[in-house]
N, C-alpha and C. Protein backbone atom coordinates (compact mmCIF):
# COMPACT_ATOMS: atom_id res chain seq x y z
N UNK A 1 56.10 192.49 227.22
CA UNK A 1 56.00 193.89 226.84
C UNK A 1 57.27 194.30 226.11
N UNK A 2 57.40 194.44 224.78
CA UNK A 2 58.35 195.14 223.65
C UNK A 2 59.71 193.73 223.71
N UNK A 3 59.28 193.01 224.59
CA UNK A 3 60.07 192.01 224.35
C UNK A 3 61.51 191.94 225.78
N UNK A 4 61.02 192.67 226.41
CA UNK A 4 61.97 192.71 227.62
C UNK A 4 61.38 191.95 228.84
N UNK A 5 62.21 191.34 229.54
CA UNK A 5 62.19 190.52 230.77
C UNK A 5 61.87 190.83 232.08
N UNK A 6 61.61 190.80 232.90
CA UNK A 6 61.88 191.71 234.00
C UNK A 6 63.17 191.96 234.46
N UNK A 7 64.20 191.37 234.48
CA UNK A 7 65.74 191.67 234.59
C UNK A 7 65.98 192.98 234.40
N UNK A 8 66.04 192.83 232.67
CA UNK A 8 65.89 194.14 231.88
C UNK A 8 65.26 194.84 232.32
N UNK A 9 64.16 194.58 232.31
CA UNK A 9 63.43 195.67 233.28
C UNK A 9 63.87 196.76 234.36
N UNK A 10 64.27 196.12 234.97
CA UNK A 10 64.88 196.69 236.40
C UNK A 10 66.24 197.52 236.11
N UNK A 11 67.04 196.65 235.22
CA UNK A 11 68.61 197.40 234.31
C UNK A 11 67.84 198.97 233.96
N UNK A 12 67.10 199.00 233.11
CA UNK A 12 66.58 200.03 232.57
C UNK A 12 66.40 200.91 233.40
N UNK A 13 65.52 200.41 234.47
CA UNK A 13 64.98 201.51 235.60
C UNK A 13 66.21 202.46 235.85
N UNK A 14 67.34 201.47 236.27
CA UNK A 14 68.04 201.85 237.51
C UNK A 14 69.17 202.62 236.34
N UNK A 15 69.54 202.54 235.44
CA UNK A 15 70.40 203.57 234.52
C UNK A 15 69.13 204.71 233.99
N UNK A 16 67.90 204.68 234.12
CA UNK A 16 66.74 205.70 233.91
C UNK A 16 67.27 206.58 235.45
N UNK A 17 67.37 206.14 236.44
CA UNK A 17 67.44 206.83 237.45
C UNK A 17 69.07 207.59 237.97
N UNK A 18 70.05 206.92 237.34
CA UNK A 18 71.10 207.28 237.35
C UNK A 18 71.81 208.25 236.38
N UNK A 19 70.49 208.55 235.16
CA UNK A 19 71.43 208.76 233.86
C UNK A 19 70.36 210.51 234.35
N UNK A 20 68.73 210.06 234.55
CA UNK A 20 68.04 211.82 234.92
C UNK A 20 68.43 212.22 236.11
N UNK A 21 68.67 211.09 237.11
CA UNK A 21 68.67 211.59 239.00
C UNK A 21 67.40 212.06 239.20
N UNK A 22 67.28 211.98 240.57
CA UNK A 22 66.16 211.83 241.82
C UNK A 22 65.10 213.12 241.59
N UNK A 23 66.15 214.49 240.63
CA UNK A 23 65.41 215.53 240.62
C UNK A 23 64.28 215.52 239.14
N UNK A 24 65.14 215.34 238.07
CA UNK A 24 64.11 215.38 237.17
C UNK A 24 63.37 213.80 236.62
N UNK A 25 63.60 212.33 237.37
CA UNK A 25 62.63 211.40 237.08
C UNK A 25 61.27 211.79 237.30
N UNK A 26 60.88 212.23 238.48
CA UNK A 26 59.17 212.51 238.67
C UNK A 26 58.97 213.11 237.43
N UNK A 27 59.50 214.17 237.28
CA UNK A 27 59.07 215.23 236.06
C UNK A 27 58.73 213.82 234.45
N UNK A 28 59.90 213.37 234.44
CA UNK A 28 59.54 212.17 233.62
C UNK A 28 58.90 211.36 233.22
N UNK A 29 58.61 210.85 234.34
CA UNK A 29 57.82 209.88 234.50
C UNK A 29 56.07 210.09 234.29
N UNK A 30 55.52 211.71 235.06
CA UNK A 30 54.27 212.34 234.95
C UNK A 30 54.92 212.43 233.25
N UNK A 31 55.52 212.86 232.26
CA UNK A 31 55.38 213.10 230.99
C UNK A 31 55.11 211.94 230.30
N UNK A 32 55.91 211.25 231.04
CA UNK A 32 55.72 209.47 230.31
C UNK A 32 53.93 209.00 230.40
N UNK A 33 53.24 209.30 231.29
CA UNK A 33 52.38 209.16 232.08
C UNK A 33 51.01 209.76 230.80
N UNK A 34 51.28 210.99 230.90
CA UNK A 34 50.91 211.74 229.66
C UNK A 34 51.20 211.10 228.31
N UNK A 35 52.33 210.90 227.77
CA UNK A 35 51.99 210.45 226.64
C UNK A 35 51.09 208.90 226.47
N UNK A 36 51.43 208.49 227.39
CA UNK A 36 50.60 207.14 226.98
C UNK A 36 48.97 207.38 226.99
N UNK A 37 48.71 208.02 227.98
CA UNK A 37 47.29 208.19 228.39
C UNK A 37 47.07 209.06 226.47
N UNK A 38 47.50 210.09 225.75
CA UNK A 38 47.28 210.07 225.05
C UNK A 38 47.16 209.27 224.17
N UNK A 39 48.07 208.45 224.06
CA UNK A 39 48.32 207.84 222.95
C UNK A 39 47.24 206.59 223.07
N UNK A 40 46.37 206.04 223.86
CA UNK A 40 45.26 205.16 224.32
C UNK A 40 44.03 206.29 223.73
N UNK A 41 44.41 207.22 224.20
CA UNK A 41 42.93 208.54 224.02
C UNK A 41 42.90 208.56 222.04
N UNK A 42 43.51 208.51 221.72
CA UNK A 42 44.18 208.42 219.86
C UNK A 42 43.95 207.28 219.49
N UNK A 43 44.25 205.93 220.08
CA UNK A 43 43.64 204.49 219.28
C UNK A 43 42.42 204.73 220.05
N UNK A 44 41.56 205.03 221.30
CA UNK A 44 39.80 204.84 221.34
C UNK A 44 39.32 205.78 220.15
N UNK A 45 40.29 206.77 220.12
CA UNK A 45 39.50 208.13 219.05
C UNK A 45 39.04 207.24 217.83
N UNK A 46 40.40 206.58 216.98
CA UNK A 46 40.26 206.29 215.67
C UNK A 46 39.79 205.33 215.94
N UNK A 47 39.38 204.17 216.23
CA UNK A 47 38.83 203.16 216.60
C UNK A 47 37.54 203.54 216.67
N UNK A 48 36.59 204.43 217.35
CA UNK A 48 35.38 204.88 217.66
C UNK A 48 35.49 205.61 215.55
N UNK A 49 35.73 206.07 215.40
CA UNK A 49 35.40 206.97 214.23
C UNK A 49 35.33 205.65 212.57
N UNK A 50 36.26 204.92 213.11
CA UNK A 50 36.19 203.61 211.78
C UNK A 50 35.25 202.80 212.13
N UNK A 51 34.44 202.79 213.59
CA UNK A 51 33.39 202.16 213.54
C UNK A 51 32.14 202.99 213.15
N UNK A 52 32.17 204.31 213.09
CA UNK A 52 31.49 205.32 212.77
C UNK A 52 31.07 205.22 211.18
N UNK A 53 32.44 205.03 210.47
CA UNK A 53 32.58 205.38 209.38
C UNK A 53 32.03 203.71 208.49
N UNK A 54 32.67 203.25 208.86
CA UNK A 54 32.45 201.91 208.68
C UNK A 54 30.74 201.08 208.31
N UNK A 55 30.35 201.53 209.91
CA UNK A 55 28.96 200.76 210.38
C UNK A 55 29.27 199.47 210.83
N UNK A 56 28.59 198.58 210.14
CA UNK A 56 27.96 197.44 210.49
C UNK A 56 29.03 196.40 210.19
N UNK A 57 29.55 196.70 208.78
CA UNK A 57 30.77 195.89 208.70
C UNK A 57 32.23 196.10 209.51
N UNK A 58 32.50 197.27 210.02
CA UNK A 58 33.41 197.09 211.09
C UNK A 58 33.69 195.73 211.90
N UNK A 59 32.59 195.22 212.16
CA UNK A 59 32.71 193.58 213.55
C UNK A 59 33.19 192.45 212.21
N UNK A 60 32.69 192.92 211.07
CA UNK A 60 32.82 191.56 209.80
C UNK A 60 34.49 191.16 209.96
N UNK A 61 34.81 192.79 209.79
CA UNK A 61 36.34 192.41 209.25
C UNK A 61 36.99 191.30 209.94
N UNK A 62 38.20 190.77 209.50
CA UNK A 62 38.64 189.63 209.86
C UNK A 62 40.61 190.51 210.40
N UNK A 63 40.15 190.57 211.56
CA UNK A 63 41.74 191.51 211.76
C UNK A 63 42.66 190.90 211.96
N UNK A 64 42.97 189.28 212.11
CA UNK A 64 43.67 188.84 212.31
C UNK A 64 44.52 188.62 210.76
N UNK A 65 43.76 188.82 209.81
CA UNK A 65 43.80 188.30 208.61
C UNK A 65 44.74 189.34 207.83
N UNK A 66 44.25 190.38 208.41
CA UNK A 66 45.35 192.00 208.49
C UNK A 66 46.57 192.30 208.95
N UNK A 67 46.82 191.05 209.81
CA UNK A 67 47.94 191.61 210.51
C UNK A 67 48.94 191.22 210.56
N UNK A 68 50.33 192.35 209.20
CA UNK A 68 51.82 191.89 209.31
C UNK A 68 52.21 191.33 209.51
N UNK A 69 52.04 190.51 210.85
CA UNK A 69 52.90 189.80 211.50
C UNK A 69 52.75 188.61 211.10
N UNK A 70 51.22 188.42 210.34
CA UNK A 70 50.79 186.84 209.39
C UNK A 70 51.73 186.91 208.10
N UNK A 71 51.95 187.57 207.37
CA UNK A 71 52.49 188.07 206.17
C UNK A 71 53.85 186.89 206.03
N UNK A 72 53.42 185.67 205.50
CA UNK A 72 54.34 184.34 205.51
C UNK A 72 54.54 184.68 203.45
N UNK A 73 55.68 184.96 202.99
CA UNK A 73 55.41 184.87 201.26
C UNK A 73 55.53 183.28 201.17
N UNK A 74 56.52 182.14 201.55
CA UNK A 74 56.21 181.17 201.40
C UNK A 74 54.92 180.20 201.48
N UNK A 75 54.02 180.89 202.43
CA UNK A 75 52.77 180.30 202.25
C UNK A 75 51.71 181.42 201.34
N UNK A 76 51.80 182.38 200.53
CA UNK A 76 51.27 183.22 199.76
C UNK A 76 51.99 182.16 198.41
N UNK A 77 52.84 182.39 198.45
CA UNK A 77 52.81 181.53 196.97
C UNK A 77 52.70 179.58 197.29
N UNK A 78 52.57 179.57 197.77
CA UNK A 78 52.31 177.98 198.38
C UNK A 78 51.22 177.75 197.59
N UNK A 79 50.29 178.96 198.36
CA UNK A 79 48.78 178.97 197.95
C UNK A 79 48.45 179.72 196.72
N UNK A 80 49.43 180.07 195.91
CA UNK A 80 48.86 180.38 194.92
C UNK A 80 49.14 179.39 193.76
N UNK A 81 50.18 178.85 193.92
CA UNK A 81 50.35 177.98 193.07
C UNK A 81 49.46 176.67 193.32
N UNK A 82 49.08 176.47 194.55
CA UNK A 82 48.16 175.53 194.64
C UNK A 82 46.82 175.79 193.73
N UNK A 83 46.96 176.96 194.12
CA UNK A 83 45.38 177.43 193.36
C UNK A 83 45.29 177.04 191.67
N UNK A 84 46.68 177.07 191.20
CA UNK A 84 46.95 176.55 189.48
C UNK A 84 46.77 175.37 189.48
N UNK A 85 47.62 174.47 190.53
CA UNK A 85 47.43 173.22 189.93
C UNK A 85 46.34 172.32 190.87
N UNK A 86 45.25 172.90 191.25
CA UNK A 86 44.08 172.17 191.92
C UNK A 86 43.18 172.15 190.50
N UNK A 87 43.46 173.54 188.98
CA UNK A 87 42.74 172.93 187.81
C UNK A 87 43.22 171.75 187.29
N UNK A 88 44.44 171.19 187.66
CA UNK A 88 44.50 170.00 186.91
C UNK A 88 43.94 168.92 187.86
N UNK A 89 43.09 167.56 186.82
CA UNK A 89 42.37 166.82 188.15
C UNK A 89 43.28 165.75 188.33
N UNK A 90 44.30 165.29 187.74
CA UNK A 90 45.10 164.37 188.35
C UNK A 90 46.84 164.91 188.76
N UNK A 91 46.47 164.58 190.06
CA UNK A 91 47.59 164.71 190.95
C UNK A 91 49.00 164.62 190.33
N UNK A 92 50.30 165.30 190.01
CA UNK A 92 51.64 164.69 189.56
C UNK A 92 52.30 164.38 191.01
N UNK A 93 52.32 162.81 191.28
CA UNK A 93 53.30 162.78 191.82
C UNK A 93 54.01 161.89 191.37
N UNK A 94 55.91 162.01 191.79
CA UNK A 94 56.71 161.19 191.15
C UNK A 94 56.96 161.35 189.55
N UNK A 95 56.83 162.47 189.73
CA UNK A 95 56.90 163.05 188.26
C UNK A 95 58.48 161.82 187.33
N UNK A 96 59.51 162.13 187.97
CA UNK A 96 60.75 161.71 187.68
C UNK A 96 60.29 160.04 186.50
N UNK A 97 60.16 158.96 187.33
CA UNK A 97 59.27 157.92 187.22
C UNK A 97 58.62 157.56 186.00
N UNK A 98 57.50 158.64 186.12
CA UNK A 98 56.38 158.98 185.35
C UNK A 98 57.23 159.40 183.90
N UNK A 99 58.04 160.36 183.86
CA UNK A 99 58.59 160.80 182.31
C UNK A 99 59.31 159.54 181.98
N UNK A 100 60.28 159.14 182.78
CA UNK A 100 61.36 157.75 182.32
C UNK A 100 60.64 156.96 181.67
N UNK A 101 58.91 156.36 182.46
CA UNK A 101 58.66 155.02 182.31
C UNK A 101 57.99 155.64 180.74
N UNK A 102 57.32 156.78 180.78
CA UNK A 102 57.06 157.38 179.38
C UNK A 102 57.58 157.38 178.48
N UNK A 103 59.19 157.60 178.07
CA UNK A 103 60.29 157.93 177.30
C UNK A 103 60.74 156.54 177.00
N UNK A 104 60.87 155.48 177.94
CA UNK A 104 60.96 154.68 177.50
C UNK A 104 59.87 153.61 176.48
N UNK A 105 58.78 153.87 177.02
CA UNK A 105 57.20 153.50 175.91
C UNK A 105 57.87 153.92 174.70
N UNK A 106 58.50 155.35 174.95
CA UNK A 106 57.86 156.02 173.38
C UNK A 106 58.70 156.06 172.35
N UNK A 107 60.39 155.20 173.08
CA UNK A 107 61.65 155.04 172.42
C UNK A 107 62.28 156.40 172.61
N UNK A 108 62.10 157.19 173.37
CA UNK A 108 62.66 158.17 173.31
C UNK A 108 64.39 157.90 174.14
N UNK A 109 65.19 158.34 173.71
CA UNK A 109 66.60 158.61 174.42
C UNK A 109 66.89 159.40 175.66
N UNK A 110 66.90 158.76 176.82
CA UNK A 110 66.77 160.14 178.07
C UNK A 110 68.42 160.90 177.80
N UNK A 111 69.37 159.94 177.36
CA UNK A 111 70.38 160.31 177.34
C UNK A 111 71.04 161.95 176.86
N UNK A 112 72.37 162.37 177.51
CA UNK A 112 72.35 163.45 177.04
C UNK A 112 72.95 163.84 175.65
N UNK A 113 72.56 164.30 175.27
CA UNK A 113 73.32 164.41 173.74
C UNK A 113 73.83 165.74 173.25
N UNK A 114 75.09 165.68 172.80
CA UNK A 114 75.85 166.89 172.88
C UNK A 114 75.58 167.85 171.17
N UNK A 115 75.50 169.26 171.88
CA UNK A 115 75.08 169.82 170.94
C UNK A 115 76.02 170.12 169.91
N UNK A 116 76.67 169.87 168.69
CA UNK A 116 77.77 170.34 167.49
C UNK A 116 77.83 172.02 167.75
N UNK A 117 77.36 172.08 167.93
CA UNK A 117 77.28 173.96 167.91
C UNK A 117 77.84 174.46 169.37
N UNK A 118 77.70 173.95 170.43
CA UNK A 118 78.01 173.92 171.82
C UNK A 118 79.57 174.53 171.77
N UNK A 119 80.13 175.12 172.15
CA UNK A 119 81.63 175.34 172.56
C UNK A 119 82.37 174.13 173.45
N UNK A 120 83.51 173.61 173.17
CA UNK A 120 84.23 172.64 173.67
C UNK A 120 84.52 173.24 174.82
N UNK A 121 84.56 172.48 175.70
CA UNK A 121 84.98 172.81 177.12
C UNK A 121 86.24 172.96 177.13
N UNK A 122 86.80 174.27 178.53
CA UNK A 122 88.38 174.72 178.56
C UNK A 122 89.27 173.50 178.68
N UNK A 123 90.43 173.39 178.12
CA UNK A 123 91.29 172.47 178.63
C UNK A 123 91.58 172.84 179.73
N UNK A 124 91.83 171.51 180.17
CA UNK A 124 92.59 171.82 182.59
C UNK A 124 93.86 170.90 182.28
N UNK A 125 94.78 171.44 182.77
CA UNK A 125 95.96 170.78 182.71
C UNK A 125 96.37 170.78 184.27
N UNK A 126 96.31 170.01 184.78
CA UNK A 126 96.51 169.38 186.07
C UNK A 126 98.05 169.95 186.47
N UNK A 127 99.37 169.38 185.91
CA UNK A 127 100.34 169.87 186.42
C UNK A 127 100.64 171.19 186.33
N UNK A 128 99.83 171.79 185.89
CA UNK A 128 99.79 173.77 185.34
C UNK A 128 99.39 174.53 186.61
N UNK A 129 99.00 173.75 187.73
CA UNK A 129 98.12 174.72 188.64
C UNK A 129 98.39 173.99 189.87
């Protein structure tokens, strides 16, 4: 319940009882008592009225499928990108491999080759620093 222990539990009580005293906990506690009972009377309300409103598809929905607490983005784009590359019909794996053993077929140079236009890198002078 909200993520507390019974330990906690009991901590709580006993600074609840030390912090209102003996005179106004009852009073508390009947309010505490009250709000919940409302707040149960408010989810049967809306609950009864979206099945109202709803009908038949109310039972369809899938609520687990709704609920925040599923809300993973690493598996939202997992699956969406899966969804792109399930149009291609052959699998890339080992891509790395696959381009080399290619590049080399095709005479291509994997090597890196420096651009004339590129800016020369800063000089570092070692005993300077």
């Amino acid at each position: 319940m909200f993520g507390i222990n019974g330990g906690e539990l009991i901590v709580l009580l006993v600074v609840a009882l030390v912090v209102l005293g003996p005179e106004r906990l009852p009073q508390y506690a009947e309010q505490l008592a009250h709000l919940v009972k409302s707040v149960r009377r408010f989810a049967k309300g809306a609950q009864a009225q979206m099945r109202e409103e709803l009908g038949p598809e109310f039972d369809d929905i899938d609520w687990q499928k709704l609920d925040p607490r599923q809300y993973d983005p690493r598996r939202i784009v997992r699956d969406a990108l899966s969804d792109v590359w399930d149009d291609d019909p052959a699998p890339k794996k080992n891509n790395g491999a696959r381009a080399a053993s290619t590049a080399a077929a095709g005479g291509l140079d994997l090597q890196k080759k420096k651009d004339p236009a590129a800016p020369a890198a800063a000089p570092y002078d070692e005993d300077a620093t």
